[in-house]
Structure formats: structure tokens, C-alpha cells
N, C-alpha and C. Protein backbone atom coordinates (compact mmCIF):
# COMPACT_ATOMS: atom_id res chain seq x y z
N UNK A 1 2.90 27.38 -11.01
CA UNK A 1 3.07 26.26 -10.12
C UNK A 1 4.50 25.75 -10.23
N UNK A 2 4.97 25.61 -9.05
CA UNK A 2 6.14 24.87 -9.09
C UNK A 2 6.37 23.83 -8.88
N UNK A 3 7.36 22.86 -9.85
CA UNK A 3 7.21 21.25 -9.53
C UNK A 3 7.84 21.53 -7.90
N UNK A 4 7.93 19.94 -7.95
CA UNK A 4 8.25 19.43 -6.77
C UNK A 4 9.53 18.85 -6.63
N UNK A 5 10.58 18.90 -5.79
CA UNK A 5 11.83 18.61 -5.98
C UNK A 5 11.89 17.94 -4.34
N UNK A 6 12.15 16.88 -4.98
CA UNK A 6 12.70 15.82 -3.89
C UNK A 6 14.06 16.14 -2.91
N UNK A 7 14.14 15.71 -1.53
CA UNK A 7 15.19 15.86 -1.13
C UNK A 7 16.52 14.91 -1.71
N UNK A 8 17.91 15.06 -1.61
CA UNK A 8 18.28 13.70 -2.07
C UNK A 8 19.03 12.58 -1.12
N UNK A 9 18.84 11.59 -1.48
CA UNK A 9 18.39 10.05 -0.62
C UNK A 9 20.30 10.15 -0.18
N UNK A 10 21.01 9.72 0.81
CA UNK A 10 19.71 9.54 1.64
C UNK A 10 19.42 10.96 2.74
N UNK A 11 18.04 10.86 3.44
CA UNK A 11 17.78 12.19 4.15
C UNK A 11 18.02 11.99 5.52
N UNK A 12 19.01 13.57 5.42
CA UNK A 12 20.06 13.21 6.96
C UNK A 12 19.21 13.87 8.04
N UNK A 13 18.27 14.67 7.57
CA UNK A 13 17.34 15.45 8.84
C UNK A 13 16.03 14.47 9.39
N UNK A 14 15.91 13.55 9.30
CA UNK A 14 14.45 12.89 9.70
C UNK A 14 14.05 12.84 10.89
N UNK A 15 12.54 13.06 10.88
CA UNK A 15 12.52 13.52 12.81
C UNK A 15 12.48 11.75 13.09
N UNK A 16 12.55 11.11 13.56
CA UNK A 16 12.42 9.46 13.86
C UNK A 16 11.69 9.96 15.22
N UNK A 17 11.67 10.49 16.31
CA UNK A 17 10.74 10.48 16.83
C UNK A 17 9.17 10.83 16.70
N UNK A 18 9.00 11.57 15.83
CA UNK A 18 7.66 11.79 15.33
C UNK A 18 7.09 10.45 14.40
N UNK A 19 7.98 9.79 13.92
CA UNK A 19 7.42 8.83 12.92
C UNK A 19 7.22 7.49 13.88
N UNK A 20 7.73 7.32 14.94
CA UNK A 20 8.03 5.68 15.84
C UNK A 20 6.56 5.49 15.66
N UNK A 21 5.75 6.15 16.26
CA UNK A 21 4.30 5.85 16.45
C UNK A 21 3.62 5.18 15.35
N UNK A 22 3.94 5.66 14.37
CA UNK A 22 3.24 5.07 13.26
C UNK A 22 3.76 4.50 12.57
N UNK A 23 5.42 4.20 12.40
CA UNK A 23 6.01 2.64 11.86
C UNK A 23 5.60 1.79 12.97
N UNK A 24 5.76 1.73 13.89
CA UNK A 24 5.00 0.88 14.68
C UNK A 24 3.92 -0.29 14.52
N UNK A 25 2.56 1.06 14.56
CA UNK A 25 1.63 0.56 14.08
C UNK A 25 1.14 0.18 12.74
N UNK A 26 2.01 0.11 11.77
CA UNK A 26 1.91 -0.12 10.65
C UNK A 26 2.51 -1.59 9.85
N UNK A 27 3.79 -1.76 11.34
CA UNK A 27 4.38 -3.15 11.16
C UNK A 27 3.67 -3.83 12.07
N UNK A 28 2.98 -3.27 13.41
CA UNK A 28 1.77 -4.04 13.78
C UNK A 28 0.63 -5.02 12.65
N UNK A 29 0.08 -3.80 11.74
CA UNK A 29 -0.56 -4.16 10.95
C UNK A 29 -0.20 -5.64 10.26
N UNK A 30 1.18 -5.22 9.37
CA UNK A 30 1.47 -5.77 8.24
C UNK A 30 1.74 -7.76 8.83
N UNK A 31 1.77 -7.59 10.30
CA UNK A 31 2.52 -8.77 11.21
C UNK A 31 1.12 -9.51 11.50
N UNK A 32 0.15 -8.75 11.27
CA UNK A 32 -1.31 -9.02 12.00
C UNK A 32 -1.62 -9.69 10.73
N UNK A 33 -1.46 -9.14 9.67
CA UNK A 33 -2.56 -9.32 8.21
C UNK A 33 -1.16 -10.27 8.18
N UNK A 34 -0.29 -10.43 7.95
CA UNK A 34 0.98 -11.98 7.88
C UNK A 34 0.60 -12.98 8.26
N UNK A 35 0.01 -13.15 9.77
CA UNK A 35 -0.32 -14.02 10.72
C UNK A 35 -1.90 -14.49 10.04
N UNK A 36 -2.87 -13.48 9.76
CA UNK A 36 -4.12 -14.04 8.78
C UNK A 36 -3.54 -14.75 7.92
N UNK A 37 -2.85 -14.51 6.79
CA UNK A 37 -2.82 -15.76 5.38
C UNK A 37 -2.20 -16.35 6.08
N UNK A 38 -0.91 -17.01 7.07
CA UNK A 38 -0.43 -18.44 7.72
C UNK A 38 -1.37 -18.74 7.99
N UNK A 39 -2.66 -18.71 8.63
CA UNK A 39 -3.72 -19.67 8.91
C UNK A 39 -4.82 -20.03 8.19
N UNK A 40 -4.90 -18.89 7.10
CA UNK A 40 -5.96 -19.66 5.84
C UNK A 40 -5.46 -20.50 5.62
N UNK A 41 -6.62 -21.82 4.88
CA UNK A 41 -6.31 -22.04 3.93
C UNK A 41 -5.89 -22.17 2.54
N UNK A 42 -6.61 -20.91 2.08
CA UNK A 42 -6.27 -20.18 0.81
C UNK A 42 -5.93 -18.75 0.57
N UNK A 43 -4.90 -18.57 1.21
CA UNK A 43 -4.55 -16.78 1.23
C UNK A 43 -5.32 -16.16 0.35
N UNK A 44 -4.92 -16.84 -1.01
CA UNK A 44 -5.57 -15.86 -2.28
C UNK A 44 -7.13 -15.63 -2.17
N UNK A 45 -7.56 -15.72 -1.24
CA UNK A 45 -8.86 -15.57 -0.69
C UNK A 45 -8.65 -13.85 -0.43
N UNK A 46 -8.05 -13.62 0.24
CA UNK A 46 -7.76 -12.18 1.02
C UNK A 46 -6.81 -11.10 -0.26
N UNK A 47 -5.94 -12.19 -0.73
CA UNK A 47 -5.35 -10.99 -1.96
C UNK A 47 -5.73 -10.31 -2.73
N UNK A 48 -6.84 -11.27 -3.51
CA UNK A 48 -7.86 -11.13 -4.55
C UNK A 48 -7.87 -9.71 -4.66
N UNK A 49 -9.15 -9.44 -3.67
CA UNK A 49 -9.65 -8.45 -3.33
C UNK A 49 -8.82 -6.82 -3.65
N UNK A 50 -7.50 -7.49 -2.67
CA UNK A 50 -6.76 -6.59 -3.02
C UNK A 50 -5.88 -6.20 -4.60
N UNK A 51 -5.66 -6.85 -4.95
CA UNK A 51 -5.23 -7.09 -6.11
C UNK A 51 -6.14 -6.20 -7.24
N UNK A 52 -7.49 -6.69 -6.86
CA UNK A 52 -8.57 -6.11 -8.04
C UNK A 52 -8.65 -4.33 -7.97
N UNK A 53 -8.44 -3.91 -6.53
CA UNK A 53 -8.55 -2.64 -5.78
C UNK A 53 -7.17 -1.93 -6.46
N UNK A 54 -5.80 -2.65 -6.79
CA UNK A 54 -5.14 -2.10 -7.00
C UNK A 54 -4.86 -2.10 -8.70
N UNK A 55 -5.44 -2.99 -9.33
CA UNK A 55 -5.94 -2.99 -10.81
C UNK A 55 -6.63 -1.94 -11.04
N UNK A 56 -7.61 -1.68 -10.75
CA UNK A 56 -8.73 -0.35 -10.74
C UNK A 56 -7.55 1.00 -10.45
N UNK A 57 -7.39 1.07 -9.37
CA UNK A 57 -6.86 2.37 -9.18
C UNK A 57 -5.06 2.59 -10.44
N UNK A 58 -4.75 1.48 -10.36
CA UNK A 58 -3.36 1.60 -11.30
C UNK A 58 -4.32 2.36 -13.06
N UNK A 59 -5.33 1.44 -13.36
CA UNK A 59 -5.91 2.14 -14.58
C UNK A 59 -6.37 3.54 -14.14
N UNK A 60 -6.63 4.14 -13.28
CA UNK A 60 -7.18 5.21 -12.91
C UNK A 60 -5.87 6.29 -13.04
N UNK A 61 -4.88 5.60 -12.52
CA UNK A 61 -3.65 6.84 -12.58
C UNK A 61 -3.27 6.27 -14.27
N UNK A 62 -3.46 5.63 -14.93
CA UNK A 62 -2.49 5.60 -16.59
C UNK A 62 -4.15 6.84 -17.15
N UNK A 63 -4.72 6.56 -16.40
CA UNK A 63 -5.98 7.52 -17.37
C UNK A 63 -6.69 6.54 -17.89
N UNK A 64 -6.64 5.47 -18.00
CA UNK A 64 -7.60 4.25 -18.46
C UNK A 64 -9.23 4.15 -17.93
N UNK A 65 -9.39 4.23 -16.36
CA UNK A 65 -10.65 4.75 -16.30
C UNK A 65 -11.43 3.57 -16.18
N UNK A 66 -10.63 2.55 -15.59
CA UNK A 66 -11.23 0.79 -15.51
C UNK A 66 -12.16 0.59 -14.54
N UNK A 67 -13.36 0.26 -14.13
CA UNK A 67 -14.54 -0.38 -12.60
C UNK A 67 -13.32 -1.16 -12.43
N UNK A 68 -14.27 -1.42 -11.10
CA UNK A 68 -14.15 -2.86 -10.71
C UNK A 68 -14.45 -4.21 -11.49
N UNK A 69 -15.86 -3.80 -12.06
CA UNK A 69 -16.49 -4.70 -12.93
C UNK A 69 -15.59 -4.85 -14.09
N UNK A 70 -15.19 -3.89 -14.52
CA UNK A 70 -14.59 -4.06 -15.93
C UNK A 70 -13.23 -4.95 -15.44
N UNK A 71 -13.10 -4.91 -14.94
CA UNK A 71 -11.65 -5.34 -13.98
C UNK A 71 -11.94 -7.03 -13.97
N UNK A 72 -13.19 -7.37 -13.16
CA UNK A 72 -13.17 -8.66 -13.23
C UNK A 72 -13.76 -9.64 -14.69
């Protein structure tokens, strides 16, 4: 197997037309889920969640091997 070797930064070939579509919709997203916490009242309502999702999976890549449950 051969590692993997990065191009180096910065990369002068990028197709930008193949990608518009989906930076797009992705800063759609991020502008949509922005506009949700300005109108909570308690953002950390919506982070939480996320936060715990990314606790779990961060122990999952060190090899730790954490639930959810164990998490909270």
C-alpha cells in the first residue's frame, strides 16, 4: 500500500466549476443553520447535540471507543 501524498498548497489546477454547486449549497446550509441560533433563545440547545456527536466520534478516531452514553 502506498501512503498518500498530498498535493502542495496552494493547488493551481482546481476545477471551480465542478465544485460551485456544492459550495453553494453548503454556505446555503451553514447561513440557514446561522439564521436558526439568531432566533433561539438558547443556541446551546442545537450545539449540544452536536458537540456530544463530535465527542463520540473524536474518541472513536484516538481508539478510545466512547457511546454516546459514556459521553454524557
Amino acid at each position: 500500500m502506498k501512503p498518500y501524498i498530498p498535493q502542495k498548497l496552494p493547488i493551481k489546477d482546481i476545477n471551480w466549476e465542478f465544485l460551485i454547486e456544492n459550495i453553494a449549497k453548503a454556505n446555503r446550509a451553514i447561513a440557514k443553520y446561522d439564521g436558526f441560533l439568531q432566533i433561539i433563545p438558547n443556541p446551546k440547545l442545537l450545539l449540544s447535540p452536536l458537540t456530544m456527536k463530535e465527542a463520540v466520534l473524536s474518541s472513536k478516531i484516538e481508539g478510545t471507543q466512547a457511546t454516546f452514553e459514556e459521553v454524557m
